[in-house]
PDB file of N, CA and C in Angstrom:
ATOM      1  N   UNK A   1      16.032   3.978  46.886  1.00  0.00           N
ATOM      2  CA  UNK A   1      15.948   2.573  46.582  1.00  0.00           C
ATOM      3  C   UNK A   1      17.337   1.959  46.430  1.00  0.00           C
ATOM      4  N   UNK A   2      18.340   2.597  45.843  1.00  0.00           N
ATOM      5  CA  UNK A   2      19.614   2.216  44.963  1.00  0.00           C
ATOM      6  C   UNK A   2      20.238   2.015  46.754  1.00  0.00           C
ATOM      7  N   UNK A   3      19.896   3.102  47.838  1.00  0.00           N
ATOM      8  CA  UNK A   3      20.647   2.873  48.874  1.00  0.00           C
ATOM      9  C   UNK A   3      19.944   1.794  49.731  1.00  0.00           C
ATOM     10  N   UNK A   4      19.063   1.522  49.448  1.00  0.00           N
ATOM     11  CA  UNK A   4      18.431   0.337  50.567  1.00  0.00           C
ATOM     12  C   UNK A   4      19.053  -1.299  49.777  1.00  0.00           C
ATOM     13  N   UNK A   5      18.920  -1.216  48.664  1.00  0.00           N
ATOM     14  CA  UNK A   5      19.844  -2.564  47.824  1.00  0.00           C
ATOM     15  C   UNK A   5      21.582  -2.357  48.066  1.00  0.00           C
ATOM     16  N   UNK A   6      21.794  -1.431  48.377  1.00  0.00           N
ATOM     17  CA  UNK A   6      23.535  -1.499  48.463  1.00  0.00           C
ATOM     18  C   UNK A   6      23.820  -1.673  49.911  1.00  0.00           C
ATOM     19  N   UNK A   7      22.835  -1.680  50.765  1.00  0.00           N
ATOM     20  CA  UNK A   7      23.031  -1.697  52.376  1.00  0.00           C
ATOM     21  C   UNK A   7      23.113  -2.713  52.155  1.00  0.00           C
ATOM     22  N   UNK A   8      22.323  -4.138  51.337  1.00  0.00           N
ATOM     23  CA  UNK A   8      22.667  -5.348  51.588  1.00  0.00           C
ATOM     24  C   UNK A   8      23.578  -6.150  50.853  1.00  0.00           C
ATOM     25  N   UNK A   9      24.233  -5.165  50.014  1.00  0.00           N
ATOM     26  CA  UNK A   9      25.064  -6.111  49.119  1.00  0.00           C
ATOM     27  C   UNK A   9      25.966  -7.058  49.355  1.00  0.00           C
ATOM     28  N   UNK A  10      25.780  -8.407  49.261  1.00  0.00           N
ATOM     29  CA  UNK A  10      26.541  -9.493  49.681  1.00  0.00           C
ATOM     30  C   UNK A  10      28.109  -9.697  49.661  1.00  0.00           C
ATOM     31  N   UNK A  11      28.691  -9.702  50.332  1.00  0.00           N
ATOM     32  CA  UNK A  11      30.366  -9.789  50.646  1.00  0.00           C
ATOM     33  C   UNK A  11      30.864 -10.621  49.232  1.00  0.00           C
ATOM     34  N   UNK A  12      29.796 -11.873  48.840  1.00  0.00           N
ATOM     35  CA  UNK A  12      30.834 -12.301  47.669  1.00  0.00           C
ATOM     36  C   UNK A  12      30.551 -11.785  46.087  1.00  0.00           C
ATOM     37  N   UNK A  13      30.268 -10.227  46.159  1.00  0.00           N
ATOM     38  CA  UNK A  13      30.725  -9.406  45.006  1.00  0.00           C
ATOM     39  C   UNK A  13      31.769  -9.346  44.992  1.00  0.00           C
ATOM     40  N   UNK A  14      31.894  -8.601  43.822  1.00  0.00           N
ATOM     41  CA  UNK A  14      33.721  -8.266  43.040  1.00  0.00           C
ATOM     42  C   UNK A  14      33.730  -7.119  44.058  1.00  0.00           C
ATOM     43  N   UNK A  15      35.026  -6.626  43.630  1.00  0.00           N
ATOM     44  CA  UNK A  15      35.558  -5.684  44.348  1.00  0.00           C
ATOM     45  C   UNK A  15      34.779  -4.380  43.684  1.00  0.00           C
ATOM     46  N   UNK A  16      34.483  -4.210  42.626  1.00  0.00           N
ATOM     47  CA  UNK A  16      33.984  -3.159  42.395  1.00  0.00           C
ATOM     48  C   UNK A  16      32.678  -2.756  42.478  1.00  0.00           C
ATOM     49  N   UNK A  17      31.648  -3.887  42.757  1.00  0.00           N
ATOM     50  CA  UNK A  17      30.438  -4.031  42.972  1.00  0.00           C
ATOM     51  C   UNK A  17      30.621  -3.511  44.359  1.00  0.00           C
ATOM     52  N   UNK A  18      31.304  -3.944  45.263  1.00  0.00           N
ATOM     53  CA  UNK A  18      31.296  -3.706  46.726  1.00  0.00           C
ATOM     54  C   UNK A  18      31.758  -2.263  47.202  1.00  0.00           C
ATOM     55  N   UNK A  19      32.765  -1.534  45.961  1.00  0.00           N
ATOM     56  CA  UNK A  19      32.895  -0.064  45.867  1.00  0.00           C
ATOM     57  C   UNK A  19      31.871   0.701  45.425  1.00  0.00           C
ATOM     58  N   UNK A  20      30.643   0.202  44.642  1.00  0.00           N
ATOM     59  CA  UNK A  20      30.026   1.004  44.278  1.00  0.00           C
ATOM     60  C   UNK A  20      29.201   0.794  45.679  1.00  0.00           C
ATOM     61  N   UNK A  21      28.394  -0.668  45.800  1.00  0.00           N
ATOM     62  CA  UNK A  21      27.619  -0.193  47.362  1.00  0.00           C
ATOM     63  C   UNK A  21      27.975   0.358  47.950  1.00  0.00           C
ATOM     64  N   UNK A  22      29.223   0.922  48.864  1.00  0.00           N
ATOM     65  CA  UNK A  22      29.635   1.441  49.462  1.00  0.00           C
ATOM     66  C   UNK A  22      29.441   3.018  49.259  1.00  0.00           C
ATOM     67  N   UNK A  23      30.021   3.010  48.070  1.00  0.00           N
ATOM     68  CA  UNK A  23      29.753   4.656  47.568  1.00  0.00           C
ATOM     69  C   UNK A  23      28.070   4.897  47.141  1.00  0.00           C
ATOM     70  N   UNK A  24      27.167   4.206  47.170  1.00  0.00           N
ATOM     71  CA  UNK A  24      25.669   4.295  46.395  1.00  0.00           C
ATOM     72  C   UNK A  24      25.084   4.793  48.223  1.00  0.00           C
ATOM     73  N   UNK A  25      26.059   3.396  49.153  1.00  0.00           N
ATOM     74  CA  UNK A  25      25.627   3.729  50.643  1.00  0.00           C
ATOM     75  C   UNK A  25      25.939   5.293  51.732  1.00  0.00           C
ATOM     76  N   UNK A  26      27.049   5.647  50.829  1.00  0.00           N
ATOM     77  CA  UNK A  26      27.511   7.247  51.554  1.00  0.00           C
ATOM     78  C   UNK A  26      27.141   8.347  50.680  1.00  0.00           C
ATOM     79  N   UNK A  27      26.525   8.001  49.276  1.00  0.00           N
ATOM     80  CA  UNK A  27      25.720   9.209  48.355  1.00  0.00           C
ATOM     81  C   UNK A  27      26.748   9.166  47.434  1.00  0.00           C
ATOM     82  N   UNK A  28      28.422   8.870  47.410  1.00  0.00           N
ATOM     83  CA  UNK A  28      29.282   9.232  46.904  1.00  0.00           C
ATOM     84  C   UNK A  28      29.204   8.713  45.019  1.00  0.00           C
ATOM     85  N   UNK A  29      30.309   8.960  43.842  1.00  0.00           N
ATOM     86  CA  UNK A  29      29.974   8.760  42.960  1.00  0.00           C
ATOM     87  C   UNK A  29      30.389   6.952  42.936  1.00  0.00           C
ATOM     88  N   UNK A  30      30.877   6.810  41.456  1.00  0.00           N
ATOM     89  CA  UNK A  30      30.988   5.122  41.361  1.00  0.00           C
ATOM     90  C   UNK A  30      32.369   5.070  41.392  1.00  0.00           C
ATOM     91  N   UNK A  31      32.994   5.957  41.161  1.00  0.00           N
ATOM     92  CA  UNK A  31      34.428   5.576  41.302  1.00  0.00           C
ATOM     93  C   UNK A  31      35.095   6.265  42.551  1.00  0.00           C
ATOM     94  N   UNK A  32      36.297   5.077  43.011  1.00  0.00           N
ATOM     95  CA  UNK A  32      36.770   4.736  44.539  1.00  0.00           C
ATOM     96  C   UNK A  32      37.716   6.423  44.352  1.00  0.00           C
ATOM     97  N   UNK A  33      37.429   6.715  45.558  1.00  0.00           N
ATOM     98  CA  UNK A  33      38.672   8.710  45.808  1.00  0.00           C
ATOM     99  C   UNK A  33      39.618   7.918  46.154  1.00  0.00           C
ATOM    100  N   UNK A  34      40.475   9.017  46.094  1.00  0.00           N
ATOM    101  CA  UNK A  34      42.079   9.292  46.219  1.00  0.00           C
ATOM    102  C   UNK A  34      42.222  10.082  46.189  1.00  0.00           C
ATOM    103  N   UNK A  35      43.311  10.530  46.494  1.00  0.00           N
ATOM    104  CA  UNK A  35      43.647  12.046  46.547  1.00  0.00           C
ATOM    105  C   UNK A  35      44.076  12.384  45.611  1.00  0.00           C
ATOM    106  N   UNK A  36      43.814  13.802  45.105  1.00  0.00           N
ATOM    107  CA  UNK A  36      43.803  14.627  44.076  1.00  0.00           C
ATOM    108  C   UNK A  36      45.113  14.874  43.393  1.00  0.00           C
ATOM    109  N   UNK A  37      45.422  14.936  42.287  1.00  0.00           N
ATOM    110  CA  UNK A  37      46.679  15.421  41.301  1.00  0.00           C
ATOM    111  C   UNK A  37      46.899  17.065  42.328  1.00  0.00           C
ATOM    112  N   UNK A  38      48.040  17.578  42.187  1.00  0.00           N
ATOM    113  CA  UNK A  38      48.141  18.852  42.639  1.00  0.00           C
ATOM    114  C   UNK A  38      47.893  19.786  41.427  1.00  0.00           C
ATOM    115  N   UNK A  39      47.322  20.882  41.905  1.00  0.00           N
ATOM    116  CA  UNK A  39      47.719  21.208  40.335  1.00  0.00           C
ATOM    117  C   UNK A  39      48.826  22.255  39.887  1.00  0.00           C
ATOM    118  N   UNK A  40      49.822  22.420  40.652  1.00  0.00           N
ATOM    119  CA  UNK A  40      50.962  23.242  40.162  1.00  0.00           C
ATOM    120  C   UNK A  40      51.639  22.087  39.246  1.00  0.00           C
ATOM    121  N   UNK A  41      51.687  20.943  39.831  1.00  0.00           N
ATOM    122  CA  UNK A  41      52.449  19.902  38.892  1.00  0.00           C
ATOM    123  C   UNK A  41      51.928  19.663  37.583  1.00  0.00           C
ATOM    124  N   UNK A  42      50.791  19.790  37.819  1.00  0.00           N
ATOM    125  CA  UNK A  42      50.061  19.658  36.185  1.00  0.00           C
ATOM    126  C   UNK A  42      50.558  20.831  35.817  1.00  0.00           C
ATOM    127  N   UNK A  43      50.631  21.953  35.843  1.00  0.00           N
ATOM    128  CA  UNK A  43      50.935  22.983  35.310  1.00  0.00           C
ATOM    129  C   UNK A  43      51.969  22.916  35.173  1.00  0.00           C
ATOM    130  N   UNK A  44      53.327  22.882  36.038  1.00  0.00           N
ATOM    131  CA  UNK A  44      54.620  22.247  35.925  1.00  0.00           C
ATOM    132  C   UNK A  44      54.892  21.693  34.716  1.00  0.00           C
ATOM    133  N   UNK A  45      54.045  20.560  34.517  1.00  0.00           N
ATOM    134  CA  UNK A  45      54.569  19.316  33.488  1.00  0.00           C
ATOM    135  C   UNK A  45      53.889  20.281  32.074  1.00  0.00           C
ATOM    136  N   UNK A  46      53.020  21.013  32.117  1.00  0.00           N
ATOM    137  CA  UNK A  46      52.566  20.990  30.756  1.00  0.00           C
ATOM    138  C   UNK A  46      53.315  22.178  30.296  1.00  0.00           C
ATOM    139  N   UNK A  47      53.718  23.500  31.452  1.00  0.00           N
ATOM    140  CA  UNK A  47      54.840  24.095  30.754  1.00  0.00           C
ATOM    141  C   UNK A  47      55.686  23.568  30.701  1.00  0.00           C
ATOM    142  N   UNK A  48      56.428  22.785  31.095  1.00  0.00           N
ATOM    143  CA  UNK A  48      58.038  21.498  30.649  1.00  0.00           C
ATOM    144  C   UNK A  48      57.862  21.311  29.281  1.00  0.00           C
ATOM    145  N   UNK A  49      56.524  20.323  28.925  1.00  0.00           N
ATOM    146  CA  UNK A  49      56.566  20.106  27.599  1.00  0.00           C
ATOM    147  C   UNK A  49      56.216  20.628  26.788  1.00  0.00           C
ATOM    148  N   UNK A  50      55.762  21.780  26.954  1.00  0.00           N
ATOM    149  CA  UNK A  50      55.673  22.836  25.879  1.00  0.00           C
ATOM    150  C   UNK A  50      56.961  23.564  25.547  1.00  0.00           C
ATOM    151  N   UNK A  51      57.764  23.846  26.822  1.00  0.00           N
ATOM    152  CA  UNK A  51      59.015  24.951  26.674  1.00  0.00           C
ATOM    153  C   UNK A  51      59.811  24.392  26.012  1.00  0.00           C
ATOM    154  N   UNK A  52      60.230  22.611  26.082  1.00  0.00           N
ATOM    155  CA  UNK A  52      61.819  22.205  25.524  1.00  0.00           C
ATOM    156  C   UNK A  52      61.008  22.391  24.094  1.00  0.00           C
ATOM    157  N   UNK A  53      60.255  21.868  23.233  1.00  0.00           N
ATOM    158  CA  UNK A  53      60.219  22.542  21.736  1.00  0.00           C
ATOM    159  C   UNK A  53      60.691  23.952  21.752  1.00  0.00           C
ATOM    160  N   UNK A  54      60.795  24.972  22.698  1.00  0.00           N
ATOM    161  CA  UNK A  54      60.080  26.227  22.267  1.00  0.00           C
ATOM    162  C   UNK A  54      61.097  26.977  23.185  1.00  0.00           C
ATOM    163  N   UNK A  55      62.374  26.138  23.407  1.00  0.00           N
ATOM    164  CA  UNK A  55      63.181  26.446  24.042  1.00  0.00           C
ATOM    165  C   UNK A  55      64.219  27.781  23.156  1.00  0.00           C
ATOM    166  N   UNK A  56      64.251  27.802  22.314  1.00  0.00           N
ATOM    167  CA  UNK A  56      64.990  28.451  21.288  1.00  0.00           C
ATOM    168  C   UNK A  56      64.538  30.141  21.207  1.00  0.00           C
ATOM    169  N   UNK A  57      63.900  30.393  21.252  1.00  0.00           N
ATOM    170  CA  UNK A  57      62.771  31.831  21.621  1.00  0.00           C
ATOM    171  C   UNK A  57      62.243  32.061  22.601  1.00  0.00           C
ATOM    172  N   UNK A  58      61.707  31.037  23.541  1.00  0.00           N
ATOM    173  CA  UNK A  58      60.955  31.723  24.485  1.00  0.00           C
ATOM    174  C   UNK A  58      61.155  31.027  25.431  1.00  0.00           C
ATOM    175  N   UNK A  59      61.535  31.786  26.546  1.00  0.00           N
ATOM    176  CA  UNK A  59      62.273  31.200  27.901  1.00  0.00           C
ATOM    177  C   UNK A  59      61.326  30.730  28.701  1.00  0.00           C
ATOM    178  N   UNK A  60      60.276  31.723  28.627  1.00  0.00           N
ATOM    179  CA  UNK A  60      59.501  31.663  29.677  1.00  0.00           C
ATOM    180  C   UNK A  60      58.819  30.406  30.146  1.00  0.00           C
ATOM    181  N   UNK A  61      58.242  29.247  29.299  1.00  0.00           N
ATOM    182  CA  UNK A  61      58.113  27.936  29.490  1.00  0.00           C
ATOM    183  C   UNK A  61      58.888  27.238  30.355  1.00  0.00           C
ATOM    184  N   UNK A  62      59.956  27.185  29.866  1.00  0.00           N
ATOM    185  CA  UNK A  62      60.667  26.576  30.849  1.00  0.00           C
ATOM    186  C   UNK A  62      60.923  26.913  32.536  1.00  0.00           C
ATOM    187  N   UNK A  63      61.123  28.290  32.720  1.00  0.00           N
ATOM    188  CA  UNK A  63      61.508  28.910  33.801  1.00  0.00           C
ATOM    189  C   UNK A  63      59.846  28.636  34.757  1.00  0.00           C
ATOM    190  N   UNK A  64      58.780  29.001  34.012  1.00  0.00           N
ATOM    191  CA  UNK A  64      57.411  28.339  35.260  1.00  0.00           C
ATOM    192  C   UNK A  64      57.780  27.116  35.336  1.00  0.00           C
ATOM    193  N   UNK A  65      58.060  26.122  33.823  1.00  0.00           N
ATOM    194  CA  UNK A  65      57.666  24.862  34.877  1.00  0.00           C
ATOM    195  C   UNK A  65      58.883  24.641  35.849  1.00  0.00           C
ATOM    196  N   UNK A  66      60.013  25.315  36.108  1.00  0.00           N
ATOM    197  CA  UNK A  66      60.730  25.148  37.220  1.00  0.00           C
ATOM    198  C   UNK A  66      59.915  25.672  38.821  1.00  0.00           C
ATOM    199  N   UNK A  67      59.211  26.886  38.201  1.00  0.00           N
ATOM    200  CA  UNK A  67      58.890  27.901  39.418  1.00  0.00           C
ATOM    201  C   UNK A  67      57.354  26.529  39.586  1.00  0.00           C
ATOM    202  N   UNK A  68      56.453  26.362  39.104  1.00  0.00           N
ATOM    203  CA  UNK A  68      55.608  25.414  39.159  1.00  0.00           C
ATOM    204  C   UNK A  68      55.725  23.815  40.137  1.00  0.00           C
ATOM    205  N   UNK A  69      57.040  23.174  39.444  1.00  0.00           N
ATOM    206  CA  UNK A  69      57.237  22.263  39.616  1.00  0.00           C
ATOM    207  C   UNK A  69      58.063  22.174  41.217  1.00  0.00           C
ATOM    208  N   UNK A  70      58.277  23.119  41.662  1.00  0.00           N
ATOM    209  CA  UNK A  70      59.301  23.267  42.846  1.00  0.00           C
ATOM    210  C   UNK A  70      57.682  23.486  43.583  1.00  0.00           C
ATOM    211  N   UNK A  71      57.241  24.175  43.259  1.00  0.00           N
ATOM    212  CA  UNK A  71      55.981  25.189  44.029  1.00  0.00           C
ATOM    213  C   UNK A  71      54.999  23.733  44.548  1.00  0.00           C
ATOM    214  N   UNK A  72      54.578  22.928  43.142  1.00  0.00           N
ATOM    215  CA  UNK A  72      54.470  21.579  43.514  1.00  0.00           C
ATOM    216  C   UNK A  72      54.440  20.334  44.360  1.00  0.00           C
ATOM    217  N   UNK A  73      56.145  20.428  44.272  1.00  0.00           N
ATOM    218  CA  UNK A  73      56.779  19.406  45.501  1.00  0.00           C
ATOM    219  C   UNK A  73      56.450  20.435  46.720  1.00  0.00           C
ATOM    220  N   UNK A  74      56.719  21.203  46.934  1.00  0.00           N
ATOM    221  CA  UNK A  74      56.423  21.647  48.350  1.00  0.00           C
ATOM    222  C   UNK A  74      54.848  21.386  48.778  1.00  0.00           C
ATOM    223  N   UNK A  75      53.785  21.839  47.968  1.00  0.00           N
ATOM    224  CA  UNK A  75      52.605  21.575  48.623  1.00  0.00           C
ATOM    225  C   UNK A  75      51.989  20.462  48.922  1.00  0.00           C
ATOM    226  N   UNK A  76      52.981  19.089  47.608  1.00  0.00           N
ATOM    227  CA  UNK A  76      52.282  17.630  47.681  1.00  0.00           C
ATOM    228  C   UNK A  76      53.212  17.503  49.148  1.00  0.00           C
ATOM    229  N   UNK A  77      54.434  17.805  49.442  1.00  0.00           N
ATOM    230  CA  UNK A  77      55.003  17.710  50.986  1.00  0.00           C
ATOM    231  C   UNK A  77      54.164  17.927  51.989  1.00  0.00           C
ATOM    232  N   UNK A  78      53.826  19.423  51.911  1.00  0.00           N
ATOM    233  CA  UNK A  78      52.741  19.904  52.898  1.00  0.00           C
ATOM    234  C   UNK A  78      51.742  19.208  53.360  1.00  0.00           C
ATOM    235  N   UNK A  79      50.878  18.375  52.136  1.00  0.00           N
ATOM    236  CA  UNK A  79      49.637  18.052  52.324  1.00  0.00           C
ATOM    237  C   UNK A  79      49.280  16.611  52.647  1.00  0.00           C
ATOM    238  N   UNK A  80      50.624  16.083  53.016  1.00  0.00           N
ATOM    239  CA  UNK A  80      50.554  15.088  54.095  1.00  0.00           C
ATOM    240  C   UNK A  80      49.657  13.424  53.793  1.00  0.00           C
ATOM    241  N   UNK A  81      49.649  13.500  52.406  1.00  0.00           N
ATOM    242  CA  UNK A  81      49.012  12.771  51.423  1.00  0.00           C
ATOM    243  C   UNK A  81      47.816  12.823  51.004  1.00  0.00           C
ATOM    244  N   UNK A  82      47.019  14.278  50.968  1.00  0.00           N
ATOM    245  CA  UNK A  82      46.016  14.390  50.411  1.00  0.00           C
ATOM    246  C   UNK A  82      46.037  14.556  49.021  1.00  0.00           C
ATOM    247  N   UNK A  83      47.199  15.236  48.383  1.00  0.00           N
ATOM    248  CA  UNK A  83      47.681  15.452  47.150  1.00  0.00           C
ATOM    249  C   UNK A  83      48.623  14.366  46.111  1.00  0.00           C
ATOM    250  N   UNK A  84      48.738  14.649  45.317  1.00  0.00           N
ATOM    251  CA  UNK A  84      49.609  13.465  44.602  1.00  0.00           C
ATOM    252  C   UNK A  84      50.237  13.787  43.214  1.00  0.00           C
ATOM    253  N   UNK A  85      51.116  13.330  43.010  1.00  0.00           N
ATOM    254  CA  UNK A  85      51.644  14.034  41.451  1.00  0.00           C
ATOM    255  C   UNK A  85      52.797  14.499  41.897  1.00  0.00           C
ATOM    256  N   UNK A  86      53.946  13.709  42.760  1.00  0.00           N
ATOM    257  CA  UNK A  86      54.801  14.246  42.553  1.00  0.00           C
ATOM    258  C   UNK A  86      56.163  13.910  41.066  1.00  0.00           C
ATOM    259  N   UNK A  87      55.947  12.839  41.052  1.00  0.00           N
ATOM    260  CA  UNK A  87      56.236  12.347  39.891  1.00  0.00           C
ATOM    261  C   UNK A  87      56.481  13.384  38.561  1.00  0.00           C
ATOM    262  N   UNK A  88      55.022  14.322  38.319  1.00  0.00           N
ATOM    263  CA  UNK A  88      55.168  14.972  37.938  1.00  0.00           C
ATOM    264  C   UNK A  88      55.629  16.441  38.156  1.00  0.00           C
ATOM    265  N   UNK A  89      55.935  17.232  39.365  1.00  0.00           N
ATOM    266  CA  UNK A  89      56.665  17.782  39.759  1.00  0.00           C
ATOM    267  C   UNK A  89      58.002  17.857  39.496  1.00  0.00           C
ATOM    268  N   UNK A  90      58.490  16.458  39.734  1.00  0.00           N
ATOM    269  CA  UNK A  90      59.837  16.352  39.098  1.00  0.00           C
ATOM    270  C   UNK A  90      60.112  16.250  38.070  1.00  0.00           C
ATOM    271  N   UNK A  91      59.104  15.906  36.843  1.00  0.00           N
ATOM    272  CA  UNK A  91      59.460  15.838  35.704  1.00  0.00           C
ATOM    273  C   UNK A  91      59.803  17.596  34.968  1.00  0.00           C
ATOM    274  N   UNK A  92      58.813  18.432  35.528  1.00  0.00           N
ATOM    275  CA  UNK A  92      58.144  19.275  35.192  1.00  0.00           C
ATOM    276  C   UNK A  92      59.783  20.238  35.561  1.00  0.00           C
ATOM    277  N   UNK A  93      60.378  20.224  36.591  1.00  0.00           N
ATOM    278  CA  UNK A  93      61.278  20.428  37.142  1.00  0.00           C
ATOM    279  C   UNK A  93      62.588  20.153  36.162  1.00  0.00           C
ATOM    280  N   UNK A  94      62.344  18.707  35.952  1.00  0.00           N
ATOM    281  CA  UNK A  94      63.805  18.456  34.642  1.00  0.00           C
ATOM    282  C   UNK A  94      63.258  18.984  33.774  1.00  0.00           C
ATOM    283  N   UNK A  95      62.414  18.418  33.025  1.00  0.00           N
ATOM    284  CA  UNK A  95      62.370  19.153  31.812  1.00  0.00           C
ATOM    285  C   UNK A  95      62.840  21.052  31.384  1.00  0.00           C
ATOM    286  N   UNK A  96      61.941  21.378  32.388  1.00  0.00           N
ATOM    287  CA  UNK A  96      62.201  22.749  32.167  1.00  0.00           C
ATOM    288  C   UNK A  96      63.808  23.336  32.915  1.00  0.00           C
ATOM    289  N   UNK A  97      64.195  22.655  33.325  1.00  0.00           N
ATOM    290  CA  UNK A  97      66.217  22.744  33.485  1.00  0.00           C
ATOM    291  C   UNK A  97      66.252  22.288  32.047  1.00  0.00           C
ATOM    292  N   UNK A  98      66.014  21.299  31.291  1.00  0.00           N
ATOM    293  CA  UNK A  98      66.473  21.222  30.198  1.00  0.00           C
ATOM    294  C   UNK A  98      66.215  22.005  28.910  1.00  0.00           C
ATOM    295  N   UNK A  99      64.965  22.693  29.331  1.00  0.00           N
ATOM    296  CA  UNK A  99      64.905  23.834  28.035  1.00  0.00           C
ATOM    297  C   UNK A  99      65.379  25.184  28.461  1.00  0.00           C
ATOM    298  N   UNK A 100      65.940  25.491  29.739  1.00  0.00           N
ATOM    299  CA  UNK A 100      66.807  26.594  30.253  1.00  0.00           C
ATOM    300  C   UNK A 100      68.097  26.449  29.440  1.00  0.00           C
ATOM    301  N   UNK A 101      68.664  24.505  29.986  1.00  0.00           N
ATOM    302  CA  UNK A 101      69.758  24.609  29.399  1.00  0.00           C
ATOM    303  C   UNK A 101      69.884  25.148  27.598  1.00  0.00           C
ATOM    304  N   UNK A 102      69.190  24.277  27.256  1.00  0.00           N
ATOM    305  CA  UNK A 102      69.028  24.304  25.496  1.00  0.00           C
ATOM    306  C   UNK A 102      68.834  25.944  25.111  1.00  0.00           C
ATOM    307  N   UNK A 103      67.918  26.366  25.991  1.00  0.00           N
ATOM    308  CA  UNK A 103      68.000  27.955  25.463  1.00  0.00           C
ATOM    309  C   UNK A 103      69.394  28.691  25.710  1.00  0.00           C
ATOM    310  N   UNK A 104      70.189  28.264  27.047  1.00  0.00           N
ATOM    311  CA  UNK A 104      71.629  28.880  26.993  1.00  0.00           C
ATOM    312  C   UNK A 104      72.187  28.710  25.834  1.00  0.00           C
ATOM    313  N   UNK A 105      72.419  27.408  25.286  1.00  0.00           N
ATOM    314  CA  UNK A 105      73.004  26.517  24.743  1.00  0.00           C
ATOM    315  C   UNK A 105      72.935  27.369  22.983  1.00  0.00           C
ATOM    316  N   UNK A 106      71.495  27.696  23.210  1.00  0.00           N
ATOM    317  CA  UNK A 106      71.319  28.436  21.557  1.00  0.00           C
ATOM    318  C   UNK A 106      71.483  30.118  21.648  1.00  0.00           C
ATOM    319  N   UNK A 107      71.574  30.610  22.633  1.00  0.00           N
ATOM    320  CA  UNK A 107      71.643  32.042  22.987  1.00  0.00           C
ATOM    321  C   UNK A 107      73.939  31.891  22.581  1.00  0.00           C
ATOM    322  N   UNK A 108      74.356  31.308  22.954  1.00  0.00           N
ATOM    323  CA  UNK A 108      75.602  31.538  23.436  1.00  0.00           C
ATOM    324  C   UNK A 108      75.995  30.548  21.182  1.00  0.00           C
ATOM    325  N   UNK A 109      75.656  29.797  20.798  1.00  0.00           N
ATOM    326  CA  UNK A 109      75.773  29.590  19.608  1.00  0.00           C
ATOM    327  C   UNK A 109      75.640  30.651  18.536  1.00  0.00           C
ATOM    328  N   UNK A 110      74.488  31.159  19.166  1.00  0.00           N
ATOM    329  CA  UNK A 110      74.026  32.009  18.281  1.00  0.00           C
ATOM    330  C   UNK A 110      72.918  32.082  17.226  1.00  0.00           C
ATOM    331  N   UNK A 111      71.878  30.836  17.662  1.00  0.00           N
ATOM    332  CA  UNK A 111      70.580  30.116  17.174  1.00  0.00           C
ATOM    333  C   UNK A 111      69.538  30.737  17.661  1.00  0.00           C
ATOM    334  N   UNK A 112      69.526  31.765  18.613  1.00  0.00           N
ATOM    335  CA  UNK A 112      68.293  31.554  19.422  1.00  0.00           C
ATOM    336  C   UNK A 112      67.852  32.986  18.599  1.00  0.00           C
ATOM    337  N   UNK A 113      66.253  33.316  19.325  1.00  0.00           N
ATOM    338  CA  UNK A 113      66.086  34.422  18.335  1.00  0.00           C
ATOM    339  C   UNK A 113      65.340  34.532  16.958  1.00  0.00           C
ATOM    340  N   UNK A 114      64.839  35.483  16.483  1.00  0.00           N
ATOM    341  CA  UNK A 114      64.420  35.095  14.902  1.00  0.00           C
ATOM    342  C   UNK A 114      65.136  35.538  14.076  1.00  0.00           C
ATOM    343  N   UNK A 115      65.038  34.911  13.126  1.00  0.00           N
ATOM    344  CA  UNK A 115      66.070  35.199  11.750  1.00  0.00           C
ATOM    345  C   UNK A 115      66.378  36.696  11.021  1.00  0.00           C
ATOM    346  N   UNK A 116      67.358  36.698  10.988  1.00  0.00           N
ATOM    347  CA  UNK A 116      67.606  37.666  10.329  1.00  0.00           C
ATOM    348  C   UNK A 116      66.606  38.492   9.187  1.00  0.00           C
ATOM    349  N   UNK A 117      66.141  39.117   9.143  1.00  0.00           N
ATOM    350  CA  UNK A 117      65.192  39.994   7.760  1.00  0.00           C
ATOM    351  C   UNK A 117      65.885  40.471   6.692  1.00  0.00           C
ATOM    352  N   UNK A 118      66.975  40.567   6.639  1.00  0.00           N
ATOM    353  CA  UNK A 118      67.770  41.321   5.957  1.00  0.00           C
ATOM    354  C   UNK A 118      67.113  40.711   4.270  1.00  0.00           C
ATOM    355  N   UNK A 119      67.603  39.073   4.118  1.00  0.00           N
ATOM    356  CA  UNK A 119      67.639  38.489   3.018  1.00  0.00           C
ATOM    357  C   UNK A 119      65.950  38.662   2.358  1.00  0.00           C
ATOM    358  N   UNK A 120      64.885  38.950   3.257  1.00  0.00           N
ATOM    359  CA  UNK A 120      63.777  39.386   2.801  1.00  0.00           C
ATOM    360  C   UNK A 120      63.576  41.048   1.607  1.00  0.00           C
ATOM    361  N   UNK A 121      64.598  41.711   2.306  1.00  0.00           N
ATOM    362  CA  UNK A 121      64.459  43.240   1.775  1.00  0.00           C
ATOM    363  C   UNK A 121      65.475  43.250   0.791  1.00  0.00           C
ATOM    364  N   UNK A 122      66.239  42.457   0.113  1.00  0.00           N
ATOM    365  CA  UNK A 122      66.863  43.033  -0.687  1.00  0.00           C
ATOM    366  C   UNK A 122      68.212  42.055  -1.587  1.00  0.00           C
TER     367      UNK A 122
END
């Protein structure tokens, strides 16, 4: 029924009335596609912002979202605009250069690491 009323839906609907006939007319859902987030970049970005807190102890955050965020840009390249998120690729990319740097930065100070035990025992 929903597809025999959207075959006729009149040109002077809104724009979104005329996206949903459209999509009610091809089976599709109510909201208009685009192409998809990638998801190394999501992954990218969420190790970025996890690692610069956590830059001080644990490297490893940072160093995926570099390996992530590179891995990223290459496939949103590849995929010729089916994909999207590069934006975040690159963020995912700085950030985690910046909790590499910050972890040098506290390794070579002498911050990085956990605290001494000593003052616990005695």
């Amino acid at each position: 029924m929903a597809k025999v009323l959207a075959a006729h839906a009149p040109r002077h609907l809104a724009v979104e009335d005329r996206v949903a006939a459209k999509n009610a007319r091809s089976g599709g859902s109510d909201r208009a596609a685009g192409p998809a987030f990638n998801g190394m970049a999501i992954a990218g970005l969420v190790m970025g912002v996890t690692g610069v807190p956590l830059f001080f102890s644990y490297e490893v955050a940072p160093v995926l979202a570099i390996l992530f965020g590179v891995a990223g840009l290459g496939q949103i390249r590849d995929s010729r605009g089916r994909e999207r998120g590069r934006w975040m690729a690159v963020a995912a990319v700085v950030l985690g250069l910046a909790g590499v740097g910050l972890g040098v930065a506290a390794v070579v100070t002498g911050h990085a690491g956990l605290p001494a035990l000593g003052h616990l025992f005695g």
